[in-house]
N, C-alpha and C. Protein backbone atom coordinates (compact mmCIF):
# COMPACT_ATOMS: atom_id res chain seq x y z
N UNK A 1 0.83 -1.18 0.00
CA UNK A 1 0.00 0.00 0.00
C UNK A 1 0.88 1.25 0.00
N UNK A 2 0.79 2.05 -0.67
CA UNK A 2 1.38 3.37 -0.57
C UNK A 2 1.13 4.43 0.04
N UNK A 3 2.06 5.40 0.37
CA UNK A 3 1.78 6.74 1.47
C UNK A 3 0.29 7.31 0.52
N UNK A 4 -0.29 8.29 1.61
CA UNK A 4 -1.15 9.14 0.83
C UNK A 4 -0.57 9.60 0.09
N UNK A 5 1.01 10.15 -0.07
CA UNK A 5 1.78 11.45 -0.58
C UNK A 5 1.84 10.97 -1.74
N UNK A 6 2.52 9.62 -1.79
CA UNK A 6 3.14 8.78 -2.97
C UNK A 6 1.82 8.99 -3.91
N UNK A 7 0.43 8.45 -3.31
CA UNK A 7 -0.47 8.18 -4.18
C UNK A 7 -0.65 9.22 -5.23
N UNK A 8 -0.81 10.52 -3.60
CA UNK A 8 -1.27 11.65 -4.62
C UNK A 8 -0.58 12.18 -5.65
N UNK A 9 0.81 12.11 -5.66
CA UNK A 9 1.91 12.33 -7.42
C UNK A 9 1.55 11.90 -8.00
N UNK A 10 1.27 10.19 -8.14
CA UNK A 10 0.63 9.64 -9.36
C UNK A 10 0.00 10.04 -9.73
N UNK A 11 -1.80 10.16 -8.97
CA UNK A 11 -2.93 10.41 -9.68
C UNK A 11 -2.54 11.81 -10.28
N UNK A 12 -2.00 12.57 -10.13
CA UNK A 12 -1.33 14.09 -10.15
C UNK A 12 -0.74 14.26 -11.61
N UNK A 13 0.81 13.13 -11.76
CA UNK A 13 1.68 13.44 -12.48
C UNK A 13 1.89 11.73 -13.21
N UNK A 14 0.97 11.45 -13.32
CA UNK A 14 1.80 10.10 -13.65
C UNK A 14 2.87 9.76 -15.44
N UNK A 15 3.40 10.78 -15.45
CA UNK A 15 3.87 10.82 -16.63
C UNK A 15 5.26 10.74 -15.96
N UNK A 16 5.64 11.42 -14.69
CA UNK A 16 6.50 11.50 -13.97
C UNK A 16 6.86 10.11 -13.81
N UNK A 17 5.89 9.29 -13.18
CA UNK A 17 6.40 7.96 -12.44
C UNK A 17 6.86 7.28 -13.90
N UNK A 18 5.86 7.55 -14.96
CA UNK A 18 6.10 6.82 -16.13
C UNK A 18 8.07 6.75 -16.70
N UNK A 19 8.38 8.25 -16.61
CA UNK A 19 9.79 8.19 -16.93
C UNK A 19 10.89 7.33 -16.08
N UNK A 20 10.50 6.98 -14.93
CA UNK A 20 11.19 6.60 -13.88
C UNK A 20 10.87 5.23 -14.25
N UNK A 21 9.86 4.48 -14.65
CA UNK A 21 9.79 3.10 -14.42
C UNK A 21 9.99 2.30 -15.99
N UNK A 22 9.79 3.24 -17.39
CA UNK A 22 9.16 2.76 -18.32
C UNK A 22 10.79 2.07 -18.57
N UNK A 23 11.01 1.31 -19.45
CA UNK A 23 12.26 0.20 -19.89
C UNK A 23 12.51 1.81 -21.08
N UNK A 24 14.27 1.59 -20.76
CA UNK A 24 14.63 2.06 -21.71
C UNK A 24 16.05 1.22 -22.51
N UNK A 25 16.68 1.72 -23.78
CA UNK A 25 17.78 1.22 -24.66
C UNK A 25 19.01 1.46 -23.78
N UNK A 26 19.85 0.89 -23.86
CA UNK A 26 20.83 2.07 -22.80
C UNK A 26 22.24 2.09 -23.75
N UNK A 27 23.00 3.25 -23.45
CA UNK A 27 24.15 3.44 -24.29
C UNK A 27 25.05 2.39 -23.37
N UNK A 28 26.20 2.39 -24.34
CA UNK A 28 27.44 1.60 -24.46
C UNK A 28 27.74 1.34 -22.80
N UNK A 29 27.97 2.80 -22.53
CA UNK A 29 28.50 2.62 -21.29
C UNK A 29 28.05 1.95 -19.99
N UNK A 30 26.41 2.15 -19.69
CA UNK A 30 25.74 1.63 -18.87
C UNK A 30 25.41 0.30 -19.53
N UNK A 31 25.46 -0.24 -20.35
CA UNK A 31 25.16 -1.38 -21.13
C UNK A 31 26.40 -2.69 -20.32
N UNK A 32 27.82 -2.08 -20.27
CA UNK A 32 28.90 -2.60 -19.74
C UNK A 32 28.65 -2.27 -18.25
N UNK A 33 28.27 -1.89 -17.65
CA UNK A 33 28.52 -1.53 -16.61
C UNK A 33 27.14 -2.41 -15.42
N UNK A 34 25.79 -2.48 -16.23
CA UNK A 34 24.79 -3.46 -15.38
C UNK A 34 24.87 -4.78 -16.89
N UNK A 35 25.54 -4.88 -17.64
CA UNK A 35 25.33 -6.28 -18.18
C UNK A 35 24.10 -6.50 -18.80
N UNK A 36 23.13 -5.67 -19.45
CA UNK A 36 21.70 -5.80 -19.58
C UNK A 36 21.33 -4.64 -20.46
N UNK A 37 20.41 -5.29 -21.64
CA UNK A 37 20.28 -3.81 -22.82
C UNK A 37 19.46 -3.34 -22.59
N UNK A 38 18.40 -3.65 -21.29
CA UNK A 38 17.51 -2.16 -21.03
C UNK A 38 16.99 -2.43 -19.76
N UNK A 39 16.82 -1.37 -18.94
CA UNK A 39 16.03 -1.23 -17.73
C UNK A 39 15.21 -0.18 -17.39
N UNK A 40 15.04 0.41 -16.49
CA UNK A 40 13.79 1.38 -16.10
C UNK A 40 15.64 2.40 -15.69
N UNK A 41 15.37 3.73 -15.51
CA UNK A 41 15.65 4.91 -14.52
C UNK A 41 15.91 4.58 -12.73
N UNK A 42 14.46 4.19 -12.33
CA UNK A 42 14.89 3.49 -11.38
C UNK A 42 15.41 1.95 -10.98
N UNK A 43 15.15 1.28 -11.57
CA UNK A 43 16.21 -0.35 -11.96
C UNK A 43 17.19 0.19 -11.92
N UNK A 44 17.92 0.94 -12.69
CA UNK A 44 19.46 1.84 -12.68
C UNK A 44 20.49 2.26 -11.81
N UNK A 45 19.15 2.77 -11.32
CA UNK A 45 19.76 4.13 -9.90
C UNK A 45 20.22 2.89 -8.97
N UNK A 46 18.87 1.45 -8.81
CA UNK A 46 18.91 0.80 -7.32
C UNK A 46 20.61 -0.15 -7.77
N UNK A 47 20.41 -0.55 -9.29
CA UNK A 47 21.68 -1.35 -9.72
C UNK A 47 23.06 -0.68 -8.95
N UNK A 48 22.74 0.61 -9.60
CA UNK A 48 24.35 1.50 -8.87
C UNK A 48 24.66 1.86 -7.61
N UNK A 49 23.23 2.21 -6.99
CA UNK A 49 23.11 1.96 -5.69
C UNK A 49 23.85 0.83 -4.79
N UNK A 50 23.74 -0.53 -5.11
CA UNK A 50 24.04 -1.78 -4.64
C UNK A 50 25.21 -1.83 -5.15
N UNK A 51 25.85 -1.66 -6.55
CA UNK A 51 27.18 -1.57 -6.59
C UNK A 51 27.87 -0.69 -5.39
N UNK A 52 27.73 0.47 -5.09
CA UNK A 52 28.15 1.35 -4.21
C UNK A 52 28.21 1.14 -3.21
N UNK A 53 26.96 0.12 -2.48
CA UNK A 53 27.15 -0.61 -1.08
C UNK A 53 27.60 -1.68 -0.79
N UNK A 54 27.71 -2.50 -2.16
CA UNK A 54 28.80 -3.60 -1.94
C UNK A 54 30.17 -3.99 -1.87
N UNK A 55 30.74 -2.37 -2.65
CA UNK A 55 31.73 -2.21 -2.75
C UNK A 55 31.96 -1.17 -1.93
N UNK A 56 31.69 -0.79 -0.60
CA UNK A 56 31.72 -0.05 0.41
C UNK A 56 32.48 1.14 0.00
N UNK A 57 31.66 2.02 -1.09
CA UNK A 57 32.79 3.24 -1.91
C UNK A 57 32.19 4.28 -1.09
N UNK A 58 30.97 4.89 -0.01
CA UNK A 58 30.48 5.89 0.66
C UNK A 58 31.94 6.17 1.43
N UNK A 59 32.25 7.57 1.73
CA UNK A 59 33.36 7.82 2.07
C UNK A 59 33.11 7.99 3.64
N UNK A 60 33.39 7.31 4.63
CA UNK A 60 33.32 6.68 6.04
C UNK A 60 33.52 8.05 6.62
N UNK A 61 33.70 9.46 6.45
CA UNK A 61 33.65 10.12 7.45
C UNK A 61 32.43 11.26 6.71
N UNK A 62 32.52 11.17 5.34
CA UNK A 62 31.24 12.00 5.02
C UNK A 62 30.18 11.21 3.93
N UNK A 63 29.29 10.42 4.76
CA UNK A 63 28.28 9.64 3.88
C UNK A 63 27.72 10.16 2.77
N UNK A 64 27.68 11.28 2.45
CA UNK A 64 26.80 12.07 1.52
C UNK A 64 28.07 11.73 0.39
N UNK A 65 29.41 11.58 0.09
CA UNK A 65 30.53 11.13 -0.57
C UNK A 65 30.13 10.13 -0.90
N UNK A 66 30.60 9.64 -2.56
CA UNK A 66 30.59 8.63 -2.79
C UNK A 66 32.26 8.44 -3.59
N UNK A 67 33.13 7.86 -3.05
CA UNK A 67 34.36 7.81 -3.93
C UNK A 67 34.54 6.89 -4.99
N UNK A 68 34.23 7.10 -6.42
CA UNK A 68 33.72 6.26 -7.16
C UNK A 68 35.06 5.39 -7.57
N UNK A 69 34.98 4.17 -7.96
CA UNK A 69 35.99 3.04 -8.63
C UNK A 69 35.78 3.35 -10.00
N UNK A 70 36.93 2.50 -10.79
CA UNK A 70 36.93 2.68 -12.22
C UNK A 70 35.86 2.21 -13.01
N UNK A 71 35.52 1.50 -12.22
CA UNK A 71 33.86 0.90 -13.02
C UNK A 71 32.60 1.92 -12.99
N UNK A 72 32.54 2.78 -11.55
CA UNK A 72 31.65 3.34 -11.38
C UNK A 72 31.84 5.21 -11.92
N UNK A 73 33.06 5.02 -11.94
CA UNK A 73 33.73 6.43 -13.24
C UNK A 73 33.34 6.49 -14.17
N UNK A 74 33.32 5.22 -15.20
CA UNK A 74 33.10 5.04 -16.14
C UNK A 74 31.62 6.12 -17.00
N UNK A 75 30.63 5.32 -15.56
CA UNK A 75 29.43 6.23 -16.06
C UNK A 75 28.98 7.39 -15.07
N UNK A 76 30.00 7.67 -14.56
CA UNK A 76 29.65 9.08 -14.05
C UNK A 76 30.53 10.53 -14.30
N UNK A 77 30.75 10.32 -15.37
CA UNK A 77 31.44 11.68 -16.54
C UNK A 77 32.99 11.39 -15.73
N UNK A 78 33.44 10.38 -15.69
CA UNK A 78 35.00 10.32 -15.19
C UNK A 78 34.99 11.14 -13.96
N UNK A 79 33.83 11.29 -12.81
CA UNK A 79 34.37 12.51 -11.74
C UNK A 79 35.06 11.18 -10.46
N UNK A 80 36.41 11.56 -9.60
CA UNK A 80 36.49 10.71 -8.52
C UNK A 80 35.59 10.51 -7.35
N UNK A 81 35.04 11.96 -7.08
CA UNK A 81 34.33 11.95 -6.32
C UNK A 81 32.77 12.29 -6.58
N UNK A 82 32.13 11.81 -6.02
CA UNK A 82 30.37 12.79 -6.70
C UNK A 82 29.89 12.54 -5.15
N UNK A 83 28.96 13.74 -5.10
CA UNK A 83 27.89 13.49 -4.42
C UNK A 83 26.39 12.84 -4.03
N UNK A 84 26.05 12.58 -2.78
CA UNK A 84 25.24 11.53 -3.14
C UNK A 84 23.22 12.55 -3.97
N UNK A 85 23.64 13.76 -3.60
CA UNK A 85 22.28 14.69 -4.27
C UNK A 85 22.41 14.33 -5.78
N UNK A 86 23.98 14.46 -5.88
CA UNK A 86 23.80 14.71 -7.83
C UNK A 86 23.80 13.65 -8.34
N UNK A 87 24.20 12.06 -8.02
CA UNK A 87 23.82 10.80 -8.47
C UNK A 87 23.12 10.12 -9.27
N UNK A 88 21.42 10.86 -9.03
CA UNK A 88 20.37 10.69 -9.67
C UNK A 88 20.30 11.78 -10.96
N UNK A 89 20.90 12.49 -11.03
CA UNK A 89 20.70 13.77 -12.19
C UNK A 89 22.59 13.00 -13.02
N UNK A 90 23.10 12.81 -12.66
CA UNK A 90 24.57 11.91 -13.61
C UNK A 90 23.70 10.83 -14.08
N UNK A 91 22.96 9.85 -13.14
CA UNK A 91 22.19 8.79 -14.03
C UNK A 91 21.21 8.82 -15.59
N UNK A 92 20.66 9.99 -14.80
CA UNK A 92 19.83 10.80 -15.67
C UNK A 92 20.47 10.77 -17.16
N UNK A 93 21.60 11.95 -16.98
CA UNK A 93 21.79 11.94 -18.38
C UNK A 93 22.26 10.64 -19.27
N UNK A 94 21.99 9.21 -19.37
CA UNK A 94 22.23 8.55 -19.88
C UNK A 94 20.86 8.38 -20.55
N UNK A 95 19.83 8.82 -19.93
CA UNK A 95 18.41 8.04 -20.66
C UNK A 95 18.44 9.48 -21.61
N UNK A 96 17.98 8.78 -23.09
CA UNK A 96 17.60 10.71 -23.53
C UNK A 96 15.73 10.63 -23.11
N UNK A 97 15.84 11.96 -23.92
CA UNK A 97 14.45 12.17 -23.62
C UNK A 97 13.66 11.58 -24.56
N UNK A 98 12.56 11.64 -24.60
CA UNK A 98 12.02 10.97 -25.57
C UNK A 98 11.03 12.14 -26.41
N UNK A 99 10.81 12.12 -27.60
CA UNK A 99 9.75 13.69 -28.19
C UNK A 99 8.53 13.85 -27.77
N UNK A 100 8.01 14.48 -27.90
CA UNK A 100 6.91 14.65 -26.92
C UNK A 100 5.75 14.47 -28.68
């Protein structure tokens, strides 16, 4: 069951949830990187997510750090370090948009 809050975006915006869940193509890079030629936005985020906690890369004195490995460079514009706010907007730019 979902929050009231959650509900109410959907009935609201559901074009929103649509971008987040719908399967997309994925370029080269994320293609090598989850092993798989298409997933959702959020499938993505949780994939890199779990890379990040399995490979214990959160930087132990400031959690909001993520100190990325060469794998996880790869698809985040070559930065060493990123933050954990901008994560979801680096993921981002791999899906394009689609025309309206």
């Amino acid at each position: 069951m979902l929050p009231q809050q959650a509900r109410k975006a959907l009935t609201e915006n559901p074009k929103k949830l649509a971008n987040l869940i719908d399967l997309a193509n994925l370029p080269t890079k994320l293609l090598e990187f989850l092993g798989q030629s298409q997933i959702s936005r959020l499938g993505c985020f949780i994939r890199v997510w779990s890379h990040i906690k399995t490979n214990n890369l959160q930087d132990p004195n400031n959690r909001n750090i993520i100190n990325c490995d060469a794998k996880l460079k790869s698809i985040l514009l070559g930065k060493p370090q990123v933050e954990l706010a901008e994560l979801p907007m680096l993921i981002k730019l791999h899906f394009p948009k689609e025309p309206k």
